[in-house]
Protein backbone atom coordinates (compact mmCIF):
# COMPACT_ATOMS: atom_id res chain seq x y z
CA UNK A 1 97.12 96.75 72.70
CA UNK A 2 99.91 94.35 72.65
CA UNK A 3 102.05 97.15 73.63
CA UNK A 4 100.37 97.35 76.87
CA UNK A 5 100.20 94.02 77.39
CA UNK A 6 103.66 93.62 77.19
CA UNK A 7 104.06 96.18 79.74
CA UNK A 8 101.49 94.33 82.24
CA UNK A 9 103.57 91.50 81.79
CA UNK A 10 106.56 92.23 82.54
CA UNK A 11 105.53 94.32 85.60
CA UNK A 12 103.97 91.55 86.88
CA UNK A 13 107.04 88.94 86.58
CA UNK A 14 109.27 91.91 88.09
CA UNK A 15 107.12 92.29 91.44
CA UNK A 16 106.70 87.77 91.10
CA UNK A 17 110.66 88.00 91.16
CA UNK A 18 111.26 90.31 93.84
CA UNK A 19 108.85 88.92 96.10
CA UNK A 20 110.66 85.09 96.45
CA UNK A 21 112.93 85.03 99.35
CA UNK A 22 116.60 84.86 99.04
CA UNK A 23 118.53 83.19 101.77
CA UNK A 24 121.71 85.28 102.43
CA UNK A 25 124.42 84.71 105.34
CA UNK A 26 127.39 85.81 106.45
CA UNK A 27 130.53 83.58 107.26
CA UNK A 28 133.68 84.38 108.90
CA UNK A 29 136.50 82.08 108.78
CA UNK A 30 139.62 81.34 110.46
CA UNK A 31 142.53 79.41 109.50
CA UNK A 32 145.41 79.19 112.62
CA UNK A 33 148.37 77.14 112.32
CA UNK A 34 149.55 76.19 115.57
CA UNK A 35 153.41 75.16 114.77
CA UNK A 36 154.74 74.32 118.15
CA UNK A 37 151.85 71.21 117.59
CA UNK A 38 152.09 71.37 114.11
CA UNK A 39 148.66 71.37 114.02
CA UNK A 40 146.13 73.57 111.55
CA UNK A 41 143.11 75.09 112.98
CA UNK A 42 140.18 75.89 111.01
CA UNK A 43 136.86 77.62 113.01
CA UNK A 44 133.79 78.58 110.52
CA UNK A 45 131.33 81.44 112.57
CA UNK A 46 128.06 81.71 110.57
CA UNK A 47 126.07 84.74 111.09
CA UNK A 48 121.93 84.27 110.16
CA UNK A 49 120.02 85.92 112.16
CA UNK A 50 121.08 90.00 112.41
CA UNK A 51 122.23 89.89 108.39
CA UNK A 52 118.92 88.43 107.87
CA UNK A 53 116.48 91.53 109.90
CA UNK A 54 118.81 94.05 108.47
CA UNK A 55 118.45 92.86 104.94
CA UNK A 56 114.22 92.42 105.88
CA UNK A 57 114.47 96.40 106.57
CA UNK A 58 116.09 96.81 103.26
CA UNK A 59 114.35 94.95 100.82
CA UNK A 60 110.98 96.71 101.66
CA UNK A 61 112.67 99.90 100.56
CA UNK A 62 113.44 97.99 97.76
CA UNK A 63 110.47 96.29 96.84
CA UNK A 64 108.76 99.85 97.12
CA UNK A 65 110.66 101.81 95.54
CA UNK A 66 110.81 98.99 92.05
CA UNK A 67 107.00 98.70 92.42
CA UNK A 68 107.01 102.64 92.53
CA UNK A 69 109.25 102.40 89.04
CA UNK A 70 106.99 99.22 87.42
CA UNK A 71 103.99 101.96 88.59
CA UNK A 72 105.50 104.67 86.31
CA UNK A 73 106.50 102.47 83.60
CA UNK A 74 103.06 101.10 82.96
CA UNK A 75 101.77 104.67 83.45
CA UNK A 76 103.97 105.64 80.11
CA UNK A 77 101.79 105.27 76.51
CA UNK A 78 102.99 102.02 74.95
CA UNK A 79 103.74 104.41 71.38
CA UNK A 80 106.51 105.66 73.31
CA UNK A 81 109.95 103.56 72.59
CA UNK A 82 111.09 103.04 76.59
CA UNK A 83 112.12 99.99 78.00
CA UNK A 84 111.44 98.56 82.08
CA UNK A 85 114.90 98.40 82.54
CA UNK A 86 115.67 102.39 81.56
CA UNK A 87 112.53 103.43 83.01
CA UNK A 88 113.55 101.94 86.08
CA UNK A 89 117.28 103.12 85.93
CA UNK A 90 115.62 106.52 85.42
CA UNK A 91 113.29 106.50 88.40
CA UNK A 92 115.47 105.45 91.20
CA UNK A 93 117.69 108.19 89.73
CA UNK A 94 114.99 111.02 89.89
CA UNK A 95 113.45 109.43 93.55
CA UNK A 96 117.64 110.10 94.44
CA UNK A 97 117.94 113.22 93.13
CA UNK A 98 114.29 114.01 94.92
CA UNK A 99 115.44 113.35 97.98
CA UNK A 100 118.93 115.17 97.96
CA UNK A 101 117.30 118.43 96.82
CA UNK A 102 115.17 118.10 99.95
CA UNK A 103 112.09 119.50 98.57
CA UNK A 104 108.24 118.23 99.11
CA UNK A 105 107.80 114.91 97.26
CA UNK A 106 110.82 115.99 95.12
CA UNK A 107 108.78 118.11 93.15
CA UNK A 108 110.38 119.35 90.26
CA UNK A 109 113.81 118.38 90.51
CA UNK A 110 112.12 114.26 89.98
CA UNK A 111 110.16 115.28 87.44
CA UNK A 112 112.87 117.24 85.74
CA UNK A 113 115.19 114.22 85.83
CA UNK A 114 112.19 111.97 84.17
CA UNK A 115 111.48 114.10 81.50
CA UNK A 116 115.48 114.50 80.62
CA UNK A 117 116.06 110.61 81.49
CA UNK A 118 113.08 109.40 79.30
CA UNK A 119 112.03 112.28 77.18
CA UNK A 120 113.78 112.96 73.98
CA UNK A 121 110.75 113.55 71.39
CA UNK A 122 108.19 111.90 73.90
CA UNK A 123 107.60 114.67 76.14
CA UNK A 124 103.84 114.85 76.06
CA UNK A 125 103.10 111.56 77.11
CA UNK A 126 105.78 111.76 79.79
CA UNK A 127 104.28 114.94 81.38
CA UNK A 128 100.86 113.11 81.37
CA UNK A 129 102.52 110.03 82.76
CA UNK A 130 104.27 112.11 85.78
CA UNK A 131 100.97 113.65 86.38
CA UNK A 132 99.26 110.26 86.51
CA UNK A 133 101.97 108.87 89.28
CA UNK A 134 101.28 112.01 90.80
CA UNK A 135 97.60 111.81 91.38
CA UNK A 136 98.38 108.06 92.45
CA UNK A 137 101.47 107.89 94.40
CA UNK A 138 100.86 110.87 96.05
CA UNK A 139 97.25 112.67 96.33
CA UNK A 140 95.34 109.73 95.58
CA UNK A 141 96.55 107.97 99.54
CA UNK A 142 96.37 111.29 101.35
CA UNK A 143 92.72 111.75 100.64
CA UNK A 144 92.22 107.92 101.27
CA UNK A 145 94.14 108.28 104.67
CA UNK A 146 92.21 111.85 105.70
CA UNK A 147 89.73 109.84 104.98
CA UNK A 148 90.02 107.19 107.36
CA UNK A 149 91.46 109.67 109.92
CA UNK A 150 88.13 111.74 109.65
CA UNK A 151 86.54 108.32 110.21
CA UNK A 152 88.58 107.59 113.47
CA UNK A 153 87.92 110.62 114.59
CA UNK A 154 84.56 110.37 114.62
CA UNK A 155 84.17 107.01 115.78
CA UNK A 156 86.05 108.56 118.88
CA UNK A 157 84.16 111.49 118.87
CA UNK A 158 81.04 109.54 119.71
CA UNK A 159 82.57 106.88 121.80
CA UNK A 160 83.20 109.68 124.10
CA UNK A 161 79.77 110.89 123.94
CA UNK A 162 77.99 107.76 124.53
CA UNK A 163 80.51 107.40 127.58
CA UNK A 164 79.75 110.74 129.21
């Protein structure tokens, strides 16, 4: 029980951390000595507002990708001896790895690189874990968004109707 709670914990003071804005800029600087005046010029250009949308873009990646990894890690039986840290270290490593083999969802090649990252005498409760993100990183939003697509659809469907 504590176990667990441990894990709930620090999940949720990961995603608290993540989520506080970080003010970031770029600065360029020039320093120009003018010796015919003998004079030295100094011009500061600060850059906000690009750095600032491009790093926006980013961090949503990011955030959703360490969510995806705090998702997993709470997913993994608290007998097992894995830390946030290596579970996390492990995940962004299999979601690479996923996405250079080019295959659905990374299927296989992730899953591979969990079990080999985290496994060692653990295996078991790893392939139950995997199967677990599975169901709800995967087939648990495509039925919830066929779902609402069946109910657009109809909702359409018999706006059309009712207009004819």
């Amino acid at each position: 029980m504590v176990g667990y709670l441990y894990k709930w914990l620090s999940a949720t003071l990961i995603c608290l951390s993540m989520g506080r804005p970080h003010p970031l800029y770029i600065s360029v600087t020039e320093v120009n000595h003018n010796a015919k005046d003998k004079i030295l010029e100094v011009s500061c250009k600060l850059f906000t507002n690009d750095f600032e949308a491009a790093l926006e873009k980013m961090s949503g990646a990011h955030v959703d990708l360490g969510s995806a990894a705090l998702a997993m890690y709470v997913l993994i039986p608290a007998g097992t001896d894995v830390g946030v840290f290596r579970v996390a270290v492990v995940f962004i490593i299999a979601t690479l790895l996923g996405f250079a083999s080019h295959a659905p969802a990374g299927i296989g090649v992730f899953d591979a690189t969990i079990l080999i990252g985290l496994g060692g005498d653990n295996e078991e409760p790893l392939i139950a874990a995997l199967l677990m993100f599975r169901l709800m990183y995967h087939f648990l939003p495509f039925i919830l968004s066929l779902g609402l697509f069946g109910m657009v659809e109809a909702w359409r469907s018999l706006r059309r109707r009712r207009g004819m």
